[in-house]
Protein backbone atom coordinates (compact mmCIF):
# COMPACT_ATOMS: atom_id res chain seq x y z
CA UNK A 1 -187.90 -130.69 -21.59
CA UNK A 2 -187.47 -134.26 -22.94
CA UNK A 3 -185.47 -136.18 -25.22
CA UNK A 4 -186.51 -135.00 -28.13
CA UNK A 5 -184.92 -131.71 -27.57
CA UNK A 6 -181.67 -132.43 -27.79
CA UNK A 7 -181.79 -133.51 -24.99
CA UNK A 8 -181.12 -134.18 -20.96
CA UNK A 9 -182.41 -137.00 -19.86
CA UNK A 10 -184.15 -137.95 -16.02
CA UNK A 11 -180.82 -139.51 -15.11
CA UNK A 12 -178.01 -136.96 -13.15
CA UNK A 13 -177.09 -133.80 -14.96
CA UNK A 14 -173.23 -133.38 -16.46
CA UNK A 15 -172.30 -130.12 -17.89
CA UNK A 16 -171.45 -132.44 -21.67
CA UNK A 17 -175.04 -132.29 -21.46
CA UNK A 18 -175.82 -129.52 -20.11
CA UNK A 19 -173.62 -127.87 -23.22
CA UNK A 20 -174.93 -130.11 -25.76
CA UNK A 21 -178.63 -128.85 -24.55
CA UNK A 22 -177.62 -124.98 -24.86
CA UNK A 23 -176.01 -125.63 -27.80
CA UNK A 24 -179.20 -127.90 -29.47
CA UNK A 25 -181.89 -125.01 -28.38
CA UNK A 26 -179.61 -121.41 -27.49
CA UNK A 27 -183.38 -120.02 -27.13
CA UNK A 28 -183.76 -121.91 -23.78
CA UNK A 29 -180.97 -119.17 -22.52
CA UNK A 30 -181.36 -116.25 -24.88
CA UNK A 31 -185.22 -115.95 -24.79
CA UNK A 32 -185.07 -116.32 -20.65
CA UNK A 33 -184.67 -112.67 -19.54
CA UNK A 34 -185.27 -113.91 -15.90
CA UNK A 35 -182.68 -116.68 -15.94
CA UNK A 36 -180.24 -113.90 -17.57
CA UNK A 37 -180.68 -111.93 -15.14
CA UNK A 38 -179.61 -114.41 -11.92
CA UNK A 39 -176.89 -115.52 -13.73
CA UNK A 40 -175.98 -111.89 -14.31
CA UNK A 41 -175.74 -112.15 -17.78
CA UNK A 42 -176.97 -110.25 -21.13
CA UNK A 43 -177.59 -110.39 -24.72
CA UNK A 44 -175.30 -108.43 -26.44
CA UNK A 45 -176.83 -106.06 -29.60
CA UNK A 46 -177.47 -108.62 -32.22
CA UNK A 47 -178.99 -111.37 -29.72
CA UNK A 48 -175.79 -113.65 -30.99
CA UNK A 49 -174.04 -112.91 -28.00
CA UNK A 50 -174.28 -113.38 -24.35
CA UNK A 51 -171.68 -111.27 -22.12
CA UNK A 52 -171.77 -110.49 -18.15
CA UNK A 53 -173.98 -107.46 -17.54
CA UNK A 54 -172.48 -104.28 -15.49
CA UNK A 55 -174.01 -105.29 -12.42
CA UNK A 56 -172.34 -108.99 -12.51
CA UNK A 57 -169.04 -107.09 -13.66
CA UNK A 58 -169.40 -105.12 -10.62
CA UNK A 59 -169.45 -108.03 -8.85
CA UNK A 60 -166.28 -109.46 -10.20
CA UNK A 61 -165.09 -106.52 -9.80
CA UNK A 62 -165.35 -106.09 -5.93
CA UNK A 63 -164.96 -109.95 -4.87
CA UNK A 64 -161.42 -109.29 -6.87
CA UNK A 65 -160.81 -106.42 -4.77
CA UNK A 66 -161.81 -108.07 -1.56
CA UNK A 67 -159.55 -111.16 -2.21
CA UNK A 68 -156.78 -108.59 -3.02
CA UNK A 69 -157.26 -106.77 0.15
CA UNK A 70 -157.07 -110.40 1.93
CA UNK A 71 -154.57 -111.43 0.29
CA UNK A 72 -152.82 -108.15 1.77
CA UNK A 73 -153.80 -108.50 4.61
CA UNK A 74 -152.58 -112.05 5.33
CA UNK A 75 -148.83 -111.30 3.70
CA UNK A 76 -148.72 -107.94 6.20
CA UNK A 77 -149.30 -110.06 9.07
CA UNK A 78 -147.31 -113.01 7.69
CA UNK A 79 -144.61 -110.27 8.24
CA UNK A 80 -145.19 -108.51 11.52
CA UNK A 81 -145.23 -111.88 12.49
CA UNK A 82 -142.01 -112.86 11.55
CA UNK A 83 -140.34 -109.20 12.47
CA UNK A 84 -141.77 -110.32 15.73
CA UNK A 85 -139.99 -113.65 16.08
CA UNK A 86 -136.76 -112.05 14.70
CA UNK A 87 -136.61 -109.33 17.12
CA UNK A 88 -137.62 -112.29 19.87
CA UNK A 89 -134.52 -114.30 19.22
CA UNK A 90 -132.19 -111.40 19.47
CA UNK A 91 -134.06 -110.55 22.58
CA UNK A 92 -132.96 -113.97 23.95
CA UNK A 93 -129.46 -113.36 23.20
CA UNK A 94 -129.52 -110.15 24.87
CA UNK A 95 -131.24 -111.79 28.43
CA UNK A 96 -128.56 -114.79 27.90
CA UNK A 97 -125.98 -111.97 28.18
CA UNK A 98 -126.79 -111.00 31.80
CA UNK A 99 -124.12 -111.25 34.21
CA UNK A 100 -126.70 -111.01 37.04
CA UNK A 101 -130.25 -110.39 38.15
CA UNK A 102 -129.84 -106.48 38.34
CA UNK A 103 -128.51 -106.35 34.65
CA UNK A 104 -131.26 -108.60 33.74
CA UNK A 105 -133.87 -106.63 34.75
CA UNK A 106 -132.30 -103.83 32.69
CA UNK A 107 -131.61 -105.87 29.68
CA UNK A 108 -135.48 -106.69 30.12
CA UNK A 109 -136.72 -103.11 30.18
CA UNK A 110 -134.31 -102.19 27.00
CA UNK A 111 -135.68 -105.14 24.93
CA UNK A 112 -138.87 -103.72 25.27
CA UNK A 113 -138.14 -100.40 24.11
CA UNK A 114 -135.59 -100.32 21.71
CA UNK A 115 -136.60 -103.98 20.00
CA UNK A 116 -140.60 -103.94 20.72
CA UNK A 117 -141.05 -100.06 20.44
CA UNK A 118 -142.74 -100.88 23.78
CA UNK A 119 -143.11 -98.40 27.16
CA UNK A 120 -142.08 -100.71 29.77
CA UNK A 121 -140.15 -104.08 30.42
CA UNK A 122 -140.53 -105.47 34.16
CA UNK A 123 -139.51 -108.41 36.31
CA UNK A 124 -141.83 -108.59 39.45
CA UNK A 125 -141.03 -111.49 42.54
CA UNK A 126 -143.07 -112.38 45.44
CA UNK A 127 -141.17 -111.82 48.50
CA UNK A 128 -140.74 -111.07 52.07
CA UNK A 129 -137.40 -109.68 51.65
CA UNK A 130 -136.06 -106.87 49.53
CA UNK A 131 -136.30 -108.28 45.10
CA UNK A 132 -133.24 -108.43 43.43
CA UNK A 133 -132.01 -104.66 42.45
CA UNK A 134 -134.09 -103.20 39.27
CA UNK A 135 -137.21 -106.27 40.25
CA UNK A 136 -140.49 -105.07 41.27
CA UNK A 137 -141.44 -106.64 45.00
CA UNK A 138 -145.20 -108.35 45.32
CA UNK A 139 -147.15 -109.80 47.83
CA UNK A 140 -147.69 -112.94 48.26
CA UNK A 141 -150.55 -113.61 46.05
CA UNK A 142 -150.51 -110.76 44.32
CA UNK A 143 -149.79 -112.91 41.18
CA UNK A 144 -152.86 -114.58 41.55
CA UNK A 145 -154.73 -111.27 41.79
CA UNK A 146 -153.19 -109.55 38.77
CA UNK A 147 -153.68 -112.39 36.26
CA UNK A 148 -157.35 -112.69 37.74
CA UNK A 149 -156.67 -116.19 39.60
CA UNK A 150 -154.56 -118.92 40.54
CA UNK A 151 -154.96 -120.87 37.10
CA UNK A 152 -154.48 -118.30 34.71
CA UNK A 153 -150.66 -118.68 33.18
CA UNK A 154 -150.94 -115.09 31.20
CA UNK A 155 -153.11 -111.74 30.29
CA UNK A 156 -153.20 -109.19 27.42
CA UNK A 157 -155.00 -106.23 27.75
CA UNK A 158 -155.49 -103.52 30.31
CA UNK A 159 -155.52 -104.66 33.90
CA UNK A 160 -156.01 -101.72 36.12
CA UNK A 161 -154.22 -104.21 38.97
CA UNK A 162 -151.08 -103.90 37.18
CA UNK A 163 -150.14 -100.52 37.13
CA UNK A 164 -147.92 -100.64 39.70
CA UNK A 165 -145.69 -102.69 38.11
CA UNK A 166 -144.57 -99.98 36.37
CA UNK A 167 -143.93 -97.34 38.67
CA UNK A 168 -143.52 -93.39 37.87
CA UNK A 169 -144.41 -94.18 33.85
CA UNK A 170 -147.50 -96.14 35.10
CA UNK A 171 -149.87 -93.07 33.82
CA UNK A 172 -148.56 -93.85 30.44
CA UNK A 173 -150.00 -97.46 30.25
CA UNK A 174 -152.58 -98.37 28.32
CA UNK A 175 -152.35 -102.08 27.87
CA UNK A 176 -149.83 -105.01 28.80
CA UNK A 177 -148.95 -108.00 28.18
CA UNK A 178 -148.01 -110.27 31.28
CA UNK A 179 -147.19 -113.81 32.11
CA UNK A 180 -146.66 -115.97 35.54
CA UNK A 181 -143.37 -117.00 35.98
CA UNK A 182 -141.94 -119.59 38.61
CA UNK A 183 -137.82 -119.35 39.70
CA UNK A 184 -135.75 -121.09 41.89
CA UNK A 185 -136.27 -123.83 43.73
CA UNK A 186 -138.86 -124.30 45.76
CA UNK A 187 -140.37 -122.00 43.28
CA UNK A 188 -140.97 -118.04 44.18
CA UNK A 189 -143.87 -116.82 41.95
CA UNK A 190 -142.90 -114.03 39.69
CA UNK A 191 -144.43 -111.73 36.47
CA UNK A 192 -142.56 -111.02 33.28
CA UNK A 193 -144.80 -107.83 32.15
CA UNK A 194 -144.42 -105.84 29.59
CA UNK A 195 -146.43 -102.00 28.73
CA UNK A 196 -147.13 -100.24 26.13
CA UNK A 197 -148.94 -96.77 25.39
CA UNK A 198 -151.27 -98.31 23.05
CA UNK A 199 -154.52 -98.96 24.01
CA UNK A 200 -154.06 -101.62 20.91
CA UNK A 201 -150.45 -102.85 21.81
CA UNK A 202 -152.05 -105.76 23.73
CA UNK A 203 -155.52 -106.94 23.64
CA UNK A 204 -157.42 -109.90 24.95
CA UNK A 205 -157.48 -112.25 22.06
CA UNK A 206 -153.84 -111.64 21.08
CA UNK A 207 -151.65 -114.98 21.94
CA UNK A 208 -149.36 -115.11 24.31
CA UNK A 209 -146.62 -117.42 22.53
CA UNK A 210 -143.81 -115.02 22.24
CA UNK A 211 -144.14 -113.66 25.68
CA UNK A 212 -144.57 -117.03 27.44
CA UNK A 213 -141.01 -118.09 25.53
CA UNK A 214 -139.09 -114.62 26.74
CA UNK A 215 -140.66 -115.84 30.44
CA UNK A 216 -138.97 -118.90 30.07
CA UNK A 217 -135.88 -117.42 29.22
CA UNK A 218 -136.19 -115.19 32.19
CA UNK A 219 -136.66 -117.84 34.52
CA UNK A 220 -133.87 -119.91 33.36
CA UNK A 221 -131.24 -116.79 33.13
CA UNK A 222 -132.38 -116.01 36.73
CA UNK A 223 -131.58 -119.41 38.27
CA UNK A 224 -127.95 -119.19 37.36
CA UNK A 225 -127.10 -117.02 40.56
CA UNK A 226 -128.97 -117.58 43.98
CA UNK A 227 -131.57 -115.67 45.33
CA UNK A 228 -129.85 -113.67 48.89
């Protein structure tokens, strides 16, 4: 096509031009069956009138659906999410209640059913000695062996190494969610876990913000009395 058409030029397209073109020769589009057809588009009885053709609509049709099922999808999590940190904070007013490390270990375990739905709340210590009443004793190194090494600060999912953490209702658990804790001073390596019956509760790629903070809390509640 040239100048003489009505014309676009050699120099960059612009879609004045473009318009100005279609509107100069409306055979270039009308009498292109082809072209129609990418752009998904038909002429109406009458030839006047081009309008989107049932498959395009279709297409409309489903990337509007799609975007409303994201769109869903995205506001459902938006709130889980922020049920989640709601039920978190009133978790750390519960631990900040403890009067010592027996009732913390309790408080622990009811936070996890009655605010997180969940089986199982635990405190676990490395020790020689006898834990604090209600805490789960380790080995030294155990720790090390549950997360799957020395460096690793958490882990979601199902770790077979872990079940007996949670004692008689260990048959029940299907995934947890666990993170490395370090109290007192010099530090005694510890676990924050918590199970659930889901094999979905906690998986791999889930983070681990929310438990990390409540293993923080932990820690610092438990320093307040001494270790005997």
């Amino acid at each position: 096509m040239d100048g003489s058409q009505g014309g676009i030029g050699e120099g960059p397209l612009d879609p004045a031009s473009v318009r100005r073109f279609l509107s100069d020769n409306p055979q270039f589009l009308t009498g292109d069956d082809g072209l129609l057809a990418e752009l998904g588009l038909k002429v109406a009885a009458g030839g006047n009138v081009v309008e989107f053709a049932p498959a395009a609509m279709a297409r409309v049709h489903a990337a509007h659906q799609r975007e409303a099922t994201q769109r869903q999808h995205l506001e459902e999590t938006a709130r889980a999410n922020f049920s989640a940190q709601a039920q978190t904070h009133g978790a750390v007013v519960d631990l900040l209640d403890a009067r010592n490390h027996s009732d913390l270990a309790r408080r622990v375990d009811e936070l996890a059913r009655q605010r997180f739905g969940l089986a199982a709340g635990v405190i676990a210590l490395e020790t020689e000695a006898h834990p604090p009443a209600g805490w789960r004793m380790l080995v030294e190194g155990q720790v090390d062996m549950i997360l799957g090494g020395s460096q690793r600060l958490a882990r979601m999912g199902f770790a077979p190494t872990a079940l007996g953490l949670f004692g008689e209702g260990s048959e029940a658990i299907a995934s947890m969610a666990m993170v490395r804790m370090a109290i007192w001073e010099p530090s005694r390596q510890g676990l924050l876990a918590f199970g659930s019956t889901d094999p979905e509760g906690f998986t791999e790629d889930m983070g681990t913000e929310l438990v990390a903070f409540l293993a923080r809390v932990v820690e610092r509640t438990a320093e307040r009395w001494p270790l005997l």
